[in-house]
Protein backbone atom coordinates (compact mmCIF):
# COMPACT_ATOMS: atom_id res chain seq x y z
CA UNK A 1 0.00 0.00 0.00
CA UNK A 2 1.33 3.52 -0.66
CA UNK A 3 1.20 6.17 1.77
CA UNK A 4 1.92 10.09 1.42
CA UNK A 5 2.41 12.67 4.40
CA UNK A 6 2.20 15.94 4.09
CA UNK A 7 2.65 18.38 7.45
CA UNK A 8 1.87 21.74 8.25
CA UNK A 9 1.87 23.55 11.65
CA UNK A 10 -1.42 25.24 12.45
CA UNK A 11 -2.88 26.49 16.06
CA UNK A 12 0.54 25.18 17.83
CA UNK A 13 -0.61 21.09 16.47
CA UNK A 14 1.39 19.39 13.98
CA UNK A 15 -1.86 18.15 11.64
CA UNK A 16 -1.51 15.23 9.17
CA UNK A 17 -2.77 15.77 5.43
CA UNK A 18 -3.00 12.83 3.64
CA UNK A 19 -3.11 11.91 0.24
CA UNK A 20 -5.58 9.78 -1.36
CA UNK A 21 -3.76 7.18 -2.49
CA UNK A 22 -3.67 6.26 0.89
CA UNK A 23 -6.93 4.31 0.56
CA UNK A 24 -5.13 1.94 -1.77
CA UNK A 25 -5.78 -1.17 0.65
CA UNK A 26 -8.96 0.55 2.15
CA UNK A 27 -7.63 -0.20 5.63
CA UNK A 28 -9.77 1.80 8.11
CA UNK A 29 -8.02 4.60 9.67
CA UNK A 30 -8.64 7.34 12.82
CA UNK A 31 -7.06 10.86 13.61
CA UNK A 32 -6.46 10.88 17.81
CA UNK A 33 -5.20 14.51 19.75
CA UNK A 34 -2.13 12.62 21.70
CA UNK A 35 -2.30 15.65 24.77
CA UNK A 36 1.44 14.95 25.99
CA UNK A 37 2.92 16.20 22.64
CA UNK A 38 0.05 18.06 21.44
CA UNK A 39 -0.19 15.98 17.78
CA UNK A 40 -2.24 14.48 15.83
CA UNK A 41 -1.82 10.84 15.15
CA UNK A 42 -3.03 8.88 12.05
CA UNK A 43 -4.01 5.55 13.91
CA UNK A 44 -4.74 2.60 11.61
CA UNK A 45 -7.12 -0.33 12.46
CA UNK A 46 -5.39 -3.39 11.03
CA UNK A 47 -7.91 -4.48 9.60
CA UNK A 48 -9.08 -4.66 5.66
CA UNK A 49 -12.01 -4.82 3.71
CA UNK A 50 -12.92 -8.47 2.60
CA UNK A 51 -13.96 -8.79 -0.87
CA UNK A 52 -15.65 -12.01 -2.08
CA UNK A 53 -17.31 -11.27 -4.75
CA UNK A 54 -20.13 -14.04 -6.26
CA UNK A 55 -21.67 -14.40 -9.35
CA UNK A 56 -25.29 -16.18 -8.83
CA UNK A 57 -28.01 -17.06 -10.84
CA UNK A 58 -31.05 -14.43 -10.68
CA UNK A 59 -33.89 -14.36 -13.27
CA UNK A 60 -32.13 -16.55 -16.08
CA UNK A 61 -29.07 -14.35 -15.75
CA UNK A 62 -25.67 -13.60 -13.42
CA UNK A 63 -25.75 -11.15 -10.38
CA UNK A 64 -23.33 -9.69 -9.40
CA UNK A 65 -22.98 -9.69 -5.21
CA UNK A 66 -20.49 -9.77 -2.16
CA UNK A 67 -20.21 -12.24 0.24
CA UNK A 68 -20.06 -10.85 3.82
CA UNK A 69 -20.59 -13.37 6.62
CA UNK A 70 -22.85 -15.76 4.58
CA UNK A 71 -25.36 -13.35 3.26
CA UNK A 72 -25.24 -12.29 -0.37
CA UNK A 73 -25.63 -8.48 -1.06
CA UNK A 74 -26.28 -7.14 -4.91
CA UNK A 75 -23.98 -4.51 -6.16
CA UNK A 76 -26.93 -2.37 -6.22
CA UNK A 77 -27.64 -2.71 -2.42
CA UNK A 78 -23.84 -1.11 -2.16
CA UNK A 79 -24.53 1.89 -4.36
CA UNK A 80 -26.96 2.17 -7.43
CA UNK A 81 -24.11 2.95 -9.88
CA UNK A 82 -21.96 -0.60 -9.55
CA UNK A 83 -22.36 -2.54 -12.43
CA UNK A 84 -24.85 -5.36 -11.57
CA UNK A 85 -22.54 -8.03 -13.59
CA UNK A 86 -19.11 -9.51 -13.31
CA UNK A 87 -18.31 -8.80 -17.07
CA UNK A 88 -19.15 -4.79 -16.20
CA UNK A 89 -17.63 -4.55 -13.01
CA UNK A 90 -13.97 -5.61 -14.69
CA UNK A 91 -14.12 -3.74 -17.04
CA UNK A 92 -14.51 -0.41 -14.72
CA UNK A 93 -12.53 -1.80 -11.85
CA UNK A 94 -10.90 0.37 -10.57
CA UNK A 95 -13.59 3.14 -10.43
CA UNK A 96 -15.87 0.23 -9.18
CA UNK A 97 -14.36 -2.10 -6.58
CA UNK A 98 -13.27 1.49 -4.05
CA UNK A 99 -17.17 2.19 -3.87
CA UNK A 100 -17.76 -1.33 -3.47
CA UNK A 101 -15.03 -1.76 -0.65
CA UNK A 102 -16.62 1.37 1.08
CA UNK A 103 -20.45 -0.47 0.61
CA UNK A 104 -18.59 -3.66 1.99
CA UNK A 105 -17.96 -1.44 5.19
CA UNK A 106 -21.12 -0.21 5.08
CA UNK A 107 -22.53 -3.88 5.70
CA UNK A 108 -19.75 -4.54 8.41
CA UNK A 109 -20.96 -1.51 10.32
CA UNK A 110 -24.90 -2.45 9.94
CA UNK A 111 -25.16 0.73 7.34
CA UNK A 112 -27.28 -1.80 5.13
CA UNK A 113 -29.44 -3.93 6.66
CA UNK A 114 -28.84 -7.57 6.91
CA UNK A 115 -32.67 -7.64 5.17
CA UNK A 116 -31.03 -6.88 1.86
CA UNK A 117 -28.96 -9.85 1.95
CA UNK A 118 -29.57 -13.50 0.41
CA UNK A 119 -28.35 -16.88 2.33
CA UNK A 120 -25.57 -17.95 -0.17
CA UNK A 121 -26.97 -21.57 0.28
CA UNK A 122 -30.06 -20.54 -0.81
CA UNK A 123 -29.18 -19.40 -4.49
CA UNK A 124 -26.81 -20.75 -7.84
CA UNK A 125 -23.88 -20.01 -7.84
CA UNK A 126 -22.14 -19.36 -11.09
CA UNK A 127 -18.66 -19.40 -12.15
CA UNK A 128 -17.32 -15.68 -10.91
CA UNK A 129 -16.58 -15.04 -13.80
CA UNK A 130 -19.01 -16.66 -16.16
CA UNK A 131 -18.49 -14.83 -19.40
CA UNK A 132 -15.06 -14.94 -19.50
CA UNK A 133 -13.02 -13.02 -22.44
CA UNK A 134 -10.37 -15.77 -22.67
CA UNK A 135 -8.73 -18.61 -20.99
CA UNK A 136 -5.12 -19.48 -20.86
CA UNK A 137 -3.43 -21.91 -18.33
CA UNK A 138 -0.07 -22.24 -17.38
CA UNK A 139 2.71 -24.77 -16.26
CA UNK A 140 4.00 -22.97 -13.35
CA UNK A 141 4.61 -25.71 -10.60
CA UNK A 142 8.03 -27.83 -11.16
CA UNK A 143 7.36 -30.57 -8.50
CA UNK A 144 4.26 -31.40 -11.20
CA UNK A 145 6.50 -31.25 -14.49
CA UNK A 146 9.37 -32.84 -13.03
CA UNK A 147 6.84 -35.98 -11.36
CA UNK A 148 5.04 -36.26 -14.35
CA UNK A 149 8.75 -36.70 -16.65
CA UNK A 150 10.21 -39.26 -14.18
CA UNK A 151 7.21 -41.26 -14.15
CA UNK A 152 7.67 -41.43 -17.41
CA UNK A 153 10.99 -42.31 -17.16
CA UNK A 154 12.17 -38.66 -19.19
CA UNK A 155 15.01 -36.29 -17.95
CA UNK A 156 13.72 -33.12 -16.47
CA UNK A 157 13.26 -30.68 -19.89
CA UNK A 158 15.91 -27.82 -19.05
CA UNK A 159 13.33 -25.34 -21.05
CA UNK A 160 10.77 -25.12 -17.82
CA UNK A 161 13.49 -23.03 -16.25
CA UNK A 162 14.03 -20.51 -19.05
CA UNK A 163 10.44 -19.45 -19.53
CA UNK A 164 6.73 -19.64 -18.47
CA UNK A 165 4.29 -21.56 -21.20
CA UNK A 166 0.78 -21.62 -21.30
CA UNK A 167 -1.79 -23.21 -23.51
CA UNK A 168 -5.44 -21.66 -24.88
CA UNK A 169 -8.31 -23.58 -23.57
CA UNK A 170 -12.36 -23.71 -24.43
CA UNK A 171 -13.30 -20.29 -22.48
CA UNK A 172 -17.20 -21.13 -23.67
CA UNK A 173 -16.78 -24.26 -21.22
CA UNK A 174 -16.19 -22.51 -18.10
CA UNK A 175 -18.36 -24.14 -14.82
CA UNK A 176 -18.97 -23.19 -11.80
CA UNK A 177 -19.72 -25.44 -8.98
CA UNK A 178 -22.61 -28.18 -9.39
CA UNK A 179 -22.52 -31.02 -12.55
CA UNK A 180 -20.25 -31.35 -14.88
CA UNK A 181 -22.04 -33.64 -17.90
CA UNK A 182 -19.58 -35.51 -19.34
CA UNK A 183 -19.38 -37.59 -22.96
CA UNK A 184 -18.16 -41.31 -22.65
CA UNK A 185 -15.17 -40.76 -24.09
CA UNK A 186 -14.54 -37.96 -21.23
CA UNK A 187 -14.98 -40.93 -18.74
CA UNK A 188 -12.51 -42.49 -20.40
CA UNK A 189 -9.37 -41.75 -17.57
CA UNK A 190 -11.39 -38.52 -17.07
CA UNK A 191 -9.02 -36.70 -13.91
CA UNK A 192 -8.96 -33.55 -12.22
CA UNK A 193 -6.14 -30.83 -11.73
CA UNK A 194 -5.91 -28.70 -8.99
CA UNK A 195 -4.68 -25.48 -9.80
CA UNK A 196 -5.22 -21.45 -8.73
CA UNK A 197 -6.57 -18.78 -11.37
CA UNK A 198 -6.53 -15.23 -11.75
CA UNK A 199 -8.21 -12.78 -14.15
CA UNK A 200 -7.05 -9.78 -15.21
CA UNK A 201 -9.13 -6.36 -14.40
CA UNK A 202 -7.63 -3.92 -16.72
CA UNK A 203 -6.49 -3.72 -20.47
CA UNK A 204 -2.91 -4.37 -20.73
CA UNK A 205 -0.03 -4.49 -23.42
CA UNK A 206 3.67 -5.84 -23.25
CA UNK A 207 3.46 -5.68 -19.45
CA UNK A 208 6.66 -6.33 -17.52
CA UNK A 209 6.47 -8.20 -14.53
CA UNK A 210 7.28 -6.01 -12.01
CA UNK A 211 4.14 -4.58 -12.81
CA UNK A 212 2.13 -7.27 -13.92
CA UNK A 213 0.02 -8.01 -9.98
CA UNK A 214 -1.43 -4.42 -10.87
CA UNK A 215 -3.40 -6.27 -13.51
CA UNK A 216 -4.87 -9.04 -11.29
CA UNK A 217 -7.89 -8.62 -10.36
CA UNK A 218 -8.09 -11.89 -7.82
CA UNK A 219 -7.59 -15.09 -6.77
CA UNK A 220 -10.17 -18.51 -7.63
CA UNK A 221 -9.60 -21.85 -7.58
CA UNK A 222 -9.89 -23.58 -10.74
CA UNK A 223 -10.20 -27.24 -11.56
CA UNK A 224 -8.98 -27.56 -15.36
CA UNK A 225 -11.27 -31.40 -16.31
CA UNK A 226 -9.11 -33.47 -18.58
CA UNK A 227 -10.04 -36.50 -20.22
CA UNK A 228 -6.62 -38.48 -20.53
CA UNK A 229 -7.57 -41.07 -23.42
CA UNK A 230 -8.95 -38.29 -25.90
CA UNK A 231 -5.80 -36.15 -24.63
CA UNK A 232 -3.05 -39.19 -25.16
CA UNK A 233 -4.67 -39.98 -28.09
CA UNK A 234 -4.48 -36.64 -29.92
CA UNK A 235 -0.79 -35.74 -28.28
CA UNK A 236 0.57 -38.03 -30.61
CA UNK A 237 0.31 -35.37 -33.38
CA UNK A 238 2.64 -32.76 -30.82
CA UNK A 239 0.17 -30.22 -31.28
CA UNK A 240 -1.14 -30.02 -27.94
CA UNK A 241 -4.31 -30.92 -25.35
CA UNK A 242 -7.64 -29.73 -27.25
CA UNK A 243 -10.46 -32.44 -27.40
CA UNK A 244 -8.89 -33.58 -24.06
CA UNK A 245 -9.66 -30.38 -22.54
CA UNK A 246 -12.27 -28.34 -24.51
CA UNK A 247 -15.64 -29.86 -22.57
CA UNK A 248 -14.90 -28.49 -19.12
CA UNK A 249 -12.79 -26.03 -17.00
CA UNK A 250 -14.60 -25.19 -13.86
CA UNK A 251 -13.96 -22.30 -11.13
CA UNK A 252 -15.06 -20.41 -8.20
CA UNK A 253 -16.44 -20.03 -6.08
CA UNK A 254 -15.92 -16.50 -6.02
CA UNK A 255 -13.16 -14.34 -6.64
CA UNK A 256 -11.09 -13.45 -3.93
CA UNK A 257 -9.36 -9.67 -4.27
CA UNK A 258 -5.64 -9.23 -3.47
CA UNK A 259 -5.97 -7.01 -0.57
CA UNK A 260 -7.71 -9.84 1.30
CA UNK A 261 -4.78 -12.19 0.72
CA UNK A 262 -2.40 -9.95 1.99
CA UNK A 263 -1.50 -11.50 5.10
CA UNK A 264 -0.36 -14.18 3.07
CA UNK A 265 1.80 -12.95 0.66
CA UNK A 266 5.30 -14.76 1.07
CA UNK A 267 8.37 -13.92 -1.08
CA UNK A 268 8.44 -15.69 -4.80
CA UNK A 269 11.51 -18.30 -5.39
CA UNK A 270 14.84 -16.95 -5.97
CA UNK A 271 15.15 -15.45 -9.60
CA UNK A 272 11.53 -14.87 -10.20
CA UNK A 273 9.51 -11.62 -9.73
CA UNK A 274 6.07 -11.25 -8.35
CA UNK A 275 3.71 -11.87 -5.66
CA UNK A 276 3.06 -15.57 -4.12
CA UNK A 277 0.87 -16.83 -1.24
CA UNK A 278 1.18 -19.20 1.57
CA UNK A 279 -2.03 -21.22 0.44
CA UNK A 280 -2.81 -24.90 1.19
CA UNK A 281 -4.21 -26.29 -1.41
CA UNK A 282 -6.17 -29.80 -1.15
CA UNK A 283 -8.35 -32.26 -3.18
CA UNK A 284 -10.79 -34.97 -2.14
CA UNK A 285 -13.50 -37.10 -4.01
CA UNK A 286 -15.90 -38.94 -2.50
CA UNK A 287 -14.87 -37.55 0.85
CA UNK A 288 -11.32 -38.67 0.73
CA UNK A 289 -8.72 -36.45 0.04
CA UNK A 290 -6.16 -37.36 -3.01
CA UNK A 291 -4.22 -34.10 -3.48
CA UNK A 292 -2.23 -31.69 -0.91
CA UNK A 293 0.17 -29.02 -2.29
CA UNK A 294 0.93 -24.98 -1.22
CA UNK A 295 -0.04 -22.45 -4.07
CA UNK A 296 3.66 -20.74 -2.79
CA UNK A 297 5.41 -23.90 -4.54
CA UNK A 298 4.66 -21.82 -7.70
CA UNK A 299 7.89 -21.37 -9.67
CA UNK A 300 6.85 -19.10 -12.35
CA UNK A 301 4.43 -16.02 -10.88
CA UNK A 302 1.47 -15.11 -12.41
CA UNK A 303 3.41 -11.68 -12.95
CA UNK A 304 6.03 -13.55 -15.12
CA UNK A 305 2.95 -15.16 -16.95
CA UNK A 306 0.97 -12.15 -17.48
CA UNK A 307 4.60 -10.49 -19.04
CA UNK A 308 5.12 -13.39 -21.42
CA UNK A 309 1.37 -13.63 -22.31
CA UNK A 310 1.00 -9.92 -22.75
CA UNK A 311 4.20 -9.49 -25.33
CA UNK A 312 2.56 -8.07 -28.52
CA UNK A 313 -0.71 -8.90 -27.23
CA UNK A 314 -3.61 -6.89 -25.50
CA UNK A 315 -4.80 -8.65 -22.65
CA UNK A 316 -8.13 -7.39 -21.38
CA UNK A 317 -10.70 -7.34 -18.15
CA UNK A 318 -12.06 -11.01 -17.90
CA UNK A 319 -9.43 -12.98 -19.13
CA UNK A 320 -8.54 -16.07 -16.86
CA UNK A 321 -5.08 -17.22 -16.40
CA UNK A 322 -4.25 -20.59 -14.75
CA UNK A 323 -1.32 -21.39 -12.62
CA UNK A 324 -1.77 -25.13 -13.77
CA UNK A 325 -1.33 -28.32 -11.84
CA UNK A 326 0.37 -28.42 -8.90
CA UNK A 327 2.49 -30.91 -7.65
CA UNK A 328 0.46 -34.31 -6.75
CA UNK A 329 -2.64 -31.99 -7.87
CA UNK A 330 -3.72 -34.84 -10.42
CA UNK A 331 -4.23 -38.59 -10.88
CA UNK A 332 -2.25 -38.69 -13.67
CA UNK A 333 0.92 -38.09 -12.12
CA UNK A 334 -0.07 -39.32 -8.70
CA UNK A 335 -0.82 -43.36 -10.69
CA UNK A 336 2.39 -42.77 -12.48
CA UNK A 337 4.11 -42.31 -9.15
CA UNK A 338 2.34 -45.02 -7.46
CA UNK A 339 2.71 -47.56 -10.41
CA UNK A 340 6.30 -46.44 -10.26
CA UNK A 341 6.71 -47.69 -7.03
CA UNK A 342 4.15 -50.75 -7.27
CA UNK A 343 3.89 -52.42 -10.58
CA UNK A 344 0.52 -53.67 -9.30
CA UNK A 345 -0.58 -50.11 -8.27
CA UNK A 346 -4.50 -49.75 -8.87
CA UNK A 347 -5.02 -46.42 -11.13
CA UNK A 348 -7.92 -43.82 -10.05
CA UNK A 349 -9.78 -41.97 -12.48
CA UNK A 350 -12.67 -40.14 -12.06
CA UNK A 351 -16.35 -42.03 -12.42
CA UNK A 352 -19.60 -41.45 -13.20
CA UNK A 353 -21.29 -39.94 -9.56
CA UNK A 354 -18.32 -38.72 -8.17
CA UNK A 355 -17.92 -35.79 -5.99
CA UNK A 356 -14.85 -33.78 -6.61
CA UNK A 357 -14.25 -30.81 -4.21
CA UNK A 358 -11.46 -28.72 -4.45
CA UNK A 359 -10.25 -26.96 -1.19
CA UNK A 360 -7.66 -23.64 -1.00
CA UNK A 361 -6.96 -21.56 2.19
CA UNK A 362 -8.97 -18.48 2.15
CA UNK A 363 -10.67 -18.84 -1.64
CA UNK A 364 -13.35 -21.48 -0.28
CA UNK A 365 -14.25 -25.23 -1.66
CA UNK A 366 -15.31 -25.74 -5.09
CA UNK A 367 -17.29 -28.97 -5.84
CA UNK A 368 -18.24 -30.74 -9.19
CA UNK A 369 -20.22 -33.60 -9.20
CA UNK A 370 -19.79 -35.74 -12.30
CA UNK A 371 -22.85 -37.03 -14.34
CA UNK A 372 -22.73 -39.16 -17.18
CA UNK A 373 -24.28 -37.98 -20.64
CA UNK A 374 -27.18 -40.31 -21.59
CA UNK A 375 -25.46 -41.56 -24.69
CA UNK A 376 -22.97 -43.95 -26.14
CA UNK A 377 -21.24 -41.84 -28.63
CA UNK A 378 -17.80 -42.22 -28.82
CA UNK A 379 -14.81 -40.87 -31.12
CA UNK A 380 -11.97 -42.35 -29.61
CA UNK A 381 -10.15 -44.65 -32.42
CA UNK A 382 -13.02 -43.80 -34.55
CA UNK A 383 -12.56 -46.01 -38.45
């Protein structure tokens, strides 16, 4: 957060001006008369603003809300000028989220009465960012890239070290929580990947990373569905996943803003540039948990994504940017480790009925249940 000071001597008490950017981080603030030394004293409250901020569905279309102690509040309950959809409110952010910090306070404080609020549990929630502009995803996490290679018995590939990479995926197939219908061929070795996203809140070209976390508007979780047989299958040709991971990419359950995460922002890894968070990150199905990993194991930022994604290229408000997988955050590399170890190891994959909940410190649990499509359509090995 910035601060600015300016002084001046009036009436015998030293009085504190203060800029605006000050309210940067919208932490709450007081002025207090200290009588021993006659001075003013800018006292802050540590304490800042949470923004969740929910996407539901209202009337056969997404609302826009925050999330303050279970209770859903639309923008327009805040102030009647916020934009009442996720798609709007990114793409005036900055003039936006300040008055919709200040109406988050205004809830806090009992300003707006609880009556204007909706039990979260009682609505659908939608991806938080359902219409989104694009979606890339990364291949940030080394412990993953390095697993996945030796359980295939490949050297590390030198190249992970030298730059980030991402891939395009299907952004008409982002999900929220709730079913994910999948084609047989998707329940072929269909697996999850845990991962974090972001998406960026203002236009942006040939960023550098340094000041690349300006453009990120928050933190979601984000489980990026791949079928492995349609994916195997069409990796042969070295063009990359597509079929494999066009059907389904889901996330939520709201977006978490930056200033929220604060307290845990831990240094980035030696070399890189950027922010990083102290995040556990965990997966279950059915109940059992598969998957644990830290979002801080992150090699590459986001920051030294968003510079390599934005050379030559606009990036605008509402497109998502993966971290991808982190390490163990799949069954694809966790059988390849097991049947590494045990030739007789039993692979997992994802069925029909399952219950797939991803769980991140301070961005919530996002769960998918899968649900077969009534059909036996296939194009795998098609003649």
């Amino acid at each position: 957060m910035q601060q600015k000071f300016n002084s001046i001597e009036s009436d015998g008490y030293n009085k504190i001006i203060f800029d605006k950017t000050i309210s940067t981080a919208y932490k709450r603030f007081s002025l207090k008369l200290v009588p021993a030394t006659s001075q003013f004293v800018l006292s802050f409250v540590n304490q800042i603003i949470i923004m969740k901020l929910v996407s539901y569905l209202l009337e056969e279309h997404d609302q826009l809300a925050v999330l303050v102690n279970g209770l859903l509040y639309d923008m327009e309950n805040l102030h009647p000028d916020l934009p009442n959809s996720m798609s709007m409110f990114l793409n005036y952010w900055e003039d936006a989220l300040p008055i919709a910090q200040e109406g988050v306070e205004m809830i806090e404080e009992g300003k707006i009465a609880q009556g204007k609020g909706v039990p979260v549990d009682n609505v659908q929630i939608l991806a938080p960012i359902p219409l989104p502009t694009s979606c890339r995803d990364g291949y940030a996490f080394r412990q993953h890239v390095a697993a996945a290679r030796r359980n295939r018995k490949v050297e590390m590939i030198p190249e992970f070290d030298q730059y980030p990479i991402f891939y395009f995926t299907n952004h008409h197939s982002i999900k929220g929580p709730g079913e994910i219908v999948c084609m047989p061929d998707h329940l072929q070795k269909l697996d999850f990947e845990l991962e974090v996203a972001i998406v960026i809140c203002k236009q942006g070209r040939n960023i550098k990373a340094h000041e690349a976390d300006e453009y990120i508007g928050g933190l979601m979780i984000m489980n990026d569905l791949s079928a492995r047989r349609l994916q195997m299958e069409e990796m042969v040709l070295n063009l990359g996943p597509a079929k494999g991971k066009d059907f389904a990419t889901t996330i939520g359950p709201w977006l978490v803003t930056l200033d929220e995460l604060q307290p845990f922002e831990v240094p980035c890894k030696e070399g890189h540039v950027g922010k990083s968070w102290n995040l556990k990150m965990v997966c279950r199905v059915n109940d059992a948990q598969v998957s644990e990993g830290n979002l801080s194991d992150m090699d590459w930022t986001f920051a030294e994504i968003i510079e390599r994604a934005s050379y030559g290229v606009d990036l605008y408000p509402g497109d998502i940017i993966g971290s991808g997988t982190v390490g163990t955050g799949c069954f694809l590399e966790l059988n390849g480790t097991g049947k590494l170890n045990d030739p007789n190891y039993q692979e997992q994959w994802l069925q029909n009925g399952d219950v797939v909940e991803l769980e991140i410190d301070e961005l919530g649990i996002l769960s998918n249940t899968i649900i077969a499509e009534e059909t036996d359509w296939s194009i795998l090995n098609k003649v």
